[in-house]
Protein backbone atom coordinates (compact mmCIF):
# COMPACT_ATOMS: atom_id res chain seq x y z
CA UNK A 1 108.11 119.69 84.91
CA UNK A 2 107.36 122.20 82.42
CA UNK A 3 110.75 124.28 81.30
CA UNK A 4 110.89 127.53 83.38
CA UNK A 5 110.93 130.73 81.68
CA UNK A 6 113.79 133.22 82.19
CA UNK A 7 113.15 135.32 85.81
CA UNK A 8 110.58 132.68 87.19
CA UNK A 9 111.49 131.40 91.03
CA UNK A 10 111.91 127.47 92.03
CA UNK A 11 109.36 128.77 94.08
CA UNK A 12 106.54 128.71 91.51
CA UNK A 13 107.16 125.29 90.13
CA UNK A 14 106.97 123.87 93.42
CA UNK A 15 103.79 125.34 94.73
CA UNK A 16 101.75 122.57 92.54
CA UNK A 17 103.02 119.29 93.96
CA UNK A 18 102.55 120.94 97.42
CA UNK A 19 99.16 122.03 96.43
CA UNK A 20 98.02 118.40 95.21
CA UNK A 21 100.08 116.90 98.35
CA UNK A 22 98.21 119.30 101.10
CA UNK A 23 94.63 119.17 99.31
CA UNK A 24 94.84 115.31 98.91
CA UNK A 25 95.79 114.84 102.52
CA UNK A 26 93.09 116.96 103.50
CA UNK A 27 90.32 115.27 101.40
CA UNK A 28 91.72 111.70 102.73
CA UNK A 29 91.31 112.69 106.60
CA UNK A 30 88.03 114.62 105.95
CA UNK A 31 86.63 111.32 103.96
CA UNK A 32 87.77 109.00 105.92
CA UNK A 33 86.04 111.00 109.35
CA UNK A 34 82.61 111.70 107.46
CA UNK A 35 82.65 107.26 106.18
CA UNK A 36 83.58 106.09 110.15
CA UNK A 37 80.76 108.68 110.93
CA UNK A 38 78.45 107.78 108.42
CA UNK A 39 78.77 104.28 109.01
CA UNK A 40 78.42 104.12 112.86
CA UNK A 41 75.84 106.89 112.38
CA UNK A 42 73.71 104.75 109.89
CA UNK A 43 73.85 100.80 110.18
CA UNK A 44 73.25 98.97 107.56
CA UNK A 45 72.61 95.36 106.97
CA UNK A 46 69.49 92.63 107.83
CA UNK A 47 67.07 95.02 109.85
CA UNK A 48 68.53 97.81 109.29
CA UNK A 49 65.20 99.41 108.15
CA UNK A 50 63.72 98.94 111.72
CA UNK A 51 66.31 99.98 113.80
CA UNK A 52 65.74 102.80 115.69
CA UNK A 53 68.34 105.71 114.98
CA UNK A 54 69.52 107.55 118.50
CA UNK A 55 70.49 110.69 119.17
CA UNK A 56 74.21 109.64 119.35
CA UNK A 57 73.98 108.44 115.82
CA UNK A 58 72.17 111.33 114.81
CA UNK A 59 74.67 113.27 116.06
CA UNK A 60 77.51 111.19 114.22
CA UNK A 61 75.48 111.44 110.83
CA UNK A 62 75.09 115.32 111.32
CA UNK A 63 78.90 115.43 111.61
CA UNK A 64 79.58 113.66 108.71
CA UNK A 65 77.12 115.71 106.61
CA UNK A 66 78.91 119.07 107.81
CA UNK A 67 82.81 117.41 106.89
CA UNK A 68 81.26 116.35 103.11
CA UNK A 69 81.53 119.54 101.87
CA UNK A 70 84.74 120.04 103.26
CA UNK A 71 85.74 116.66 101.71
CA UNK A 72 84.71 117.62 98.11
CA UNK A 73 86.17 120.89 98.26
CA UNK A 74 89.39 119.70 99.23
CA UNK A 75 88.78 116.83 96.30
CA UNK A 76 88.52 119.47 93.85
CA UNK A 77 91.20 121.13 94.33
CA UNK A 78 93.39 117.74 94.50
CA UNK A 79 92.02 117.23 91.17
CA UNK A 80 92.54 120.52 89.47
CA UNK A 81 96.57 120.20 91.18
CA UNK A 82 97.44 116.84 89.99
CA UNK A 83 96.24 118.79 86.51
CA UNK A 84 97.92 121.23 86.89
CA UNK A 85 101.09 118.56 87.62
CA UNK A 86 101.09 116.82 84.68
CA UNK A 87 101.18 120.03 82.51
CA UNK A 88 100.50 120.09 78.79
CA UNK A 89 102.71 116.39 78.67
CA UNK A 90 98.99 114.73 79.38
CA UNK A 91 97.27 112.31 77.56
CA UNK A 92 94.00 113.71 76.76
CA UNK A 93 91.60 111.14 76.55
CA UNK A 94 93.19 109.59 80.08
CA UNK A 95 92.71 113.24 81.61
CA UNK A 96 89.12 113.35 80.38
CA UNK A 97 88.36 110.10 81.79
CA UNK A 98 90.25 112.01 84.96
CA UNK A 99 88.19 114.63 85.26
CA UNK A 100 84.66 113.29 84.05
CA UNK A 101 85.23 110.31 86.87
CA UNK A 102 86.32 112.79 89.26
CA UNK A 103 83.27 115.16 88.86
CA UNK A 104 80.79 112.98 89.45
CA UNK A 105 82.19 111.00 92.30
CA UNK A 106 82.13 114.74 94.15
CA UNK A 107 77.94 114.45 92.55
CA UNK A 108 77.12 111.14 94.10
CA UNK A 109 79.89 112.14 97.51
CA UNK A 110 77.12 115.17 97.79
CA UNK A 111 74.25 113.45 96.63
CA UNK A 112 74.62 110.10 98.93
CA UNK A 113 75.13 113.21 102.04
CA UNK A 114 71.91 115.29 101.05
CA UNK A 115 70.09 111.13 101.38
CA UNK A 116 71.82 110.71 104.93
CA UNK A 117 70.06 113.95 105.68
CA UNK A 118 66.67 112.44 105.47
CA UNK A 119 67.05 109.99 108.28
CA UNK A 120 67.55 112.97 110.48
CA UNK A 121 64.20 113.96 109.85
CA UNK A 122 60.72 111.64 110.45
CA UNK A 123 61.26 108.09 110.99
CA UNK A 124 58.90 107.31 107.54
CA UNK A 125 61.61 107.91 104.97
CA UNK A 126 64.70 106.82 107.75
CA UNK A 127 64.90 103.47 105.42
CA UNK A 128 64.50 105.45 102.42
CA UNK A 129 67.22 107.78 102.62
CA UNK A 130 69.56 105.49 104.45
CA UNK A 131 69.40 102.93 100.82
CA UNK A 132 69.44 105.56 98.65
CA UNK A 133 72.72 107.12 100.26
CA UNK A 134 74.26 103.45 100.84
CA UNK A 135 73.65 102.80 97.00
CA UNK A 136 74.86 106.34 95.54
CA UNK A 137 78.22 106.20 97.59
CA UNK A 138 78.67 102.88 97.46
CA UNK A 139 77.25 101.38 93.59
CA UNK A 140 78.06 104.53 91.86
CA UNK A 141 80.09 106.78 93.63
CA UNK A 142 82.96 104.25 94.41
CA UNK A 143 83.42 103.43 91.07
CA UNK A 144 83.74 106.29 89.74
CA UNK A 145 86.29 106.70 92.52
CA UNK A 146 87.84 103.11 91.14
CA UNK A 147 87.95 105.01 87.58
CA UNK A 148 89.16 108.19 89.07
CA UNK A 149 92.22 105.60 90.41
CA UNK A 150 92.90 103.76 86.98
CA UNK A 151 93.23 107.07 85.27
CA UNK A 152 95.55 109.37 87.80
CA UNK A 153 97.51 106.20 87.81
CA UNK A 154 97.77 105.95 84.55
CA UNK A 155 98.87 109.26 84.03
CA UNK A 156 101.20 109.13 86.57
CA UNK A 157 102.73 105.95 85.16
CA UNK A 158 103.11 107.41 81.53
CA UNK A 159 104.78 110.86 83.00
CA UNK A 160 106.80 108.95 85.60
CA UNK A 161 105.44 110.90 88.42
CA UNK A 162 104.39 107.96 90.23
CA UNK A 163 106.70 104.93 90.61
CA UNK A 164 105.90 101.30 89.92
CA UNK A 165 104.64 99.94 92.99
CA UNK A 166 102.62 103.28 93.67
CA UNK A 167 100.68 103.01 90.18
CA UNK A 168 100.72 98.88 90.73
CA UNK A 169 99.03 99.88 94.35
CA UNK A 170 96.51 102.21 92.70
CA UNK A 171 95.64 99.78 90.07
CA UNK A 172 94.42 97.40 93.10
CA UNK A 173 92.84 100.34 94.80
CA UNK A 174 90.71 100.76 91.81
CA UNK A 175 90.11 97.46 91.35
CA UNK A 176 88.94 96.83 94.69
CA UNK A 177 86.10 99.52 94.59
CA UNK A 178 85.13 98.80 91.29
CA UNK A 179 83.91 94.99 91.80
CA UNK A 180 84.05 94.96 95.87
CA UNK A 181 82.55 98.57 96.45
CA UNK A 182 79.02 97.63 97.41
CA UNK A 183 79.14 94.29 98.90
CA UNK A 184 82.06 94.94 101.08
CA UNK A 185 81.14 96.74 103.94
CA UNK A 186 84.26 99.64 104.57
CA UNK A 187 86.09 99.22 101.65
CA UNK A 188 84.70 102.98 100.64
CA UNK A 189 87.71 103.46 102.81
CA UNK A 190 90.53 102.16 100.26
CA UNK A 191 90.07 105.29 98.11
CA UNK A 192 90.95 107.88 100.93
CA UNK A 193 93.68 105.88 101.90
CA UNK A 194 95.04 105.89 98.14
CA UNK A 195 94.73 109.15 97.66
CA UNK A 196 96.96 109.96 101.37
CA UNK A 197 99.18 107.41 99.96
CA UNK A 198 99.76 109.59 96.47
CA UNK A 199 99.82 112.78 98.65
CA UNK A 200 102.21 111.51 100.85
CA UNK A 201 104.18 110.30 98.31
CA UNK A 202 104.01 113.83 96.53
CA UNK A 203 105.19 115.55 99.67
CA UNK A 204 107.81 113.85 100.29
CA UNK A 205 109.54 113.39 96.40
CA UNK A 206 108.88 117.42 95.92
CA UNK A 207 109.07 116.17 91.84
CA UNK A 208 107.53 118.87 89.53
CA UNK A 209 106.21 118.48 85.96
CA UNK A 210 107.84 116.72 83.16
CA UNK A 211 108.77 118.35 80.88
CA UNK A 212 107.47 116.18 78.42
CA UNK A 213 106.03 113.24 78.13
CA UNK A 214 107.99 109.78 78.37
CA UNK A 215 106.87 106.84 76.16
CA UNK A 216 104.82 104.39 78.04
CA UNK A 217 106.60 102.23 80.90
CA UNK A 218 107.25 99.00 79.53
């Protein structure tokens, strides 16, 4: 963690990790709920385009759309606290592939939920919207999320914030939704349960910043 200046509290250097730890729990539960909703609310698959969507699923989707914005929210400020984590020690091409990824998985999280919306309205553009949002979230939003994995990983691995097996696990994580995103129906649901696993992880080691940076892990 960064070096404290003279007068400043143990209190202030540990608000961060408990930031990142609370807001990444909270974006993993919220994600998870709105995917299980969006999924049972919207089936996809051989026919999907004529089946008829009832008011139970209707009323699943229209959940989901209401806990996106939650979702992103709480993603955002995940984000901005693992930045705040690392300090000044971070790489800064790795933390602009960090936050660039990051940003636009939160575009194409509230894109893919404003193209669930239209299947709430008439049946004509029910197949429409229900494609579109399957194919933002799950072609282009997911791998973003896959980068988004590699790079907080990475970062984490270079600082020594995460340990091995946590940066080996998010290395699979991303690895997963980058080349099994789309044609593997739930795996959307790997990054939420990465990023509980890093909060979790965060929470419970109550680490702070490095102070500086350590040479790469070997």
């Amino acid at each position: 963690m960064r070096p404290e200046a003279p007068g400043t509290t143990p209190v202030q250097s540990l608000s961060t990790p408990r930031a990142a730890g609370l807001a990444g729990v909270l974006f993993a539960v919220l994600m998870a709920a709105a995917i299980v909703l969006a999924r049972i609310g919207l089936p996809e698959g051989g026919g999907a385009a004529e089946i008829e969507v009832t008011s139970g699923q209707r009323d699943a989707v229209t959940t989901a759309l209401e806990l996106v914005p939650f979702a992103g929210i709480a993603f955002l400020w995940f984000m901005g606290a693992l930045r705040e984590h690392s300090g000044e020690a971070e790489d800064r091409f790795v933390s602009t592939v960090f936050l660039g990824s990051g940003l636009v998985f939160v575009a194409c999280l509230f894109g893919a939920a404003a193209a669930a919306g239209t299947v709430l309205d008439a049946d004509q553009p029910q197949e429409f919207g229900r494609h579109f949002a399957y194919t933002l979230l799950t072609t282009y939003g997911m791998r973003m999320a896959a980068v988004f994995v590699f790079a907080t990983s990475t970062i984490g691995r270079r600082l020594g914030v995460f340990p091995r097996p946590l940066a080996l696990t998010g290395y699979l994580a991303g690895l997963v939704l980058l080349v099994a995103g789309s044609s593997l129906p739930w795996s959307e649901l790997v990054f939420p349960a990465w990023a509980l696993l890093v909060s979790l992880y965060i929470l419970r080691s109550g680490r702070g910043r490095p102070g500086r940076a350590p040479g790469p892990a070997a």
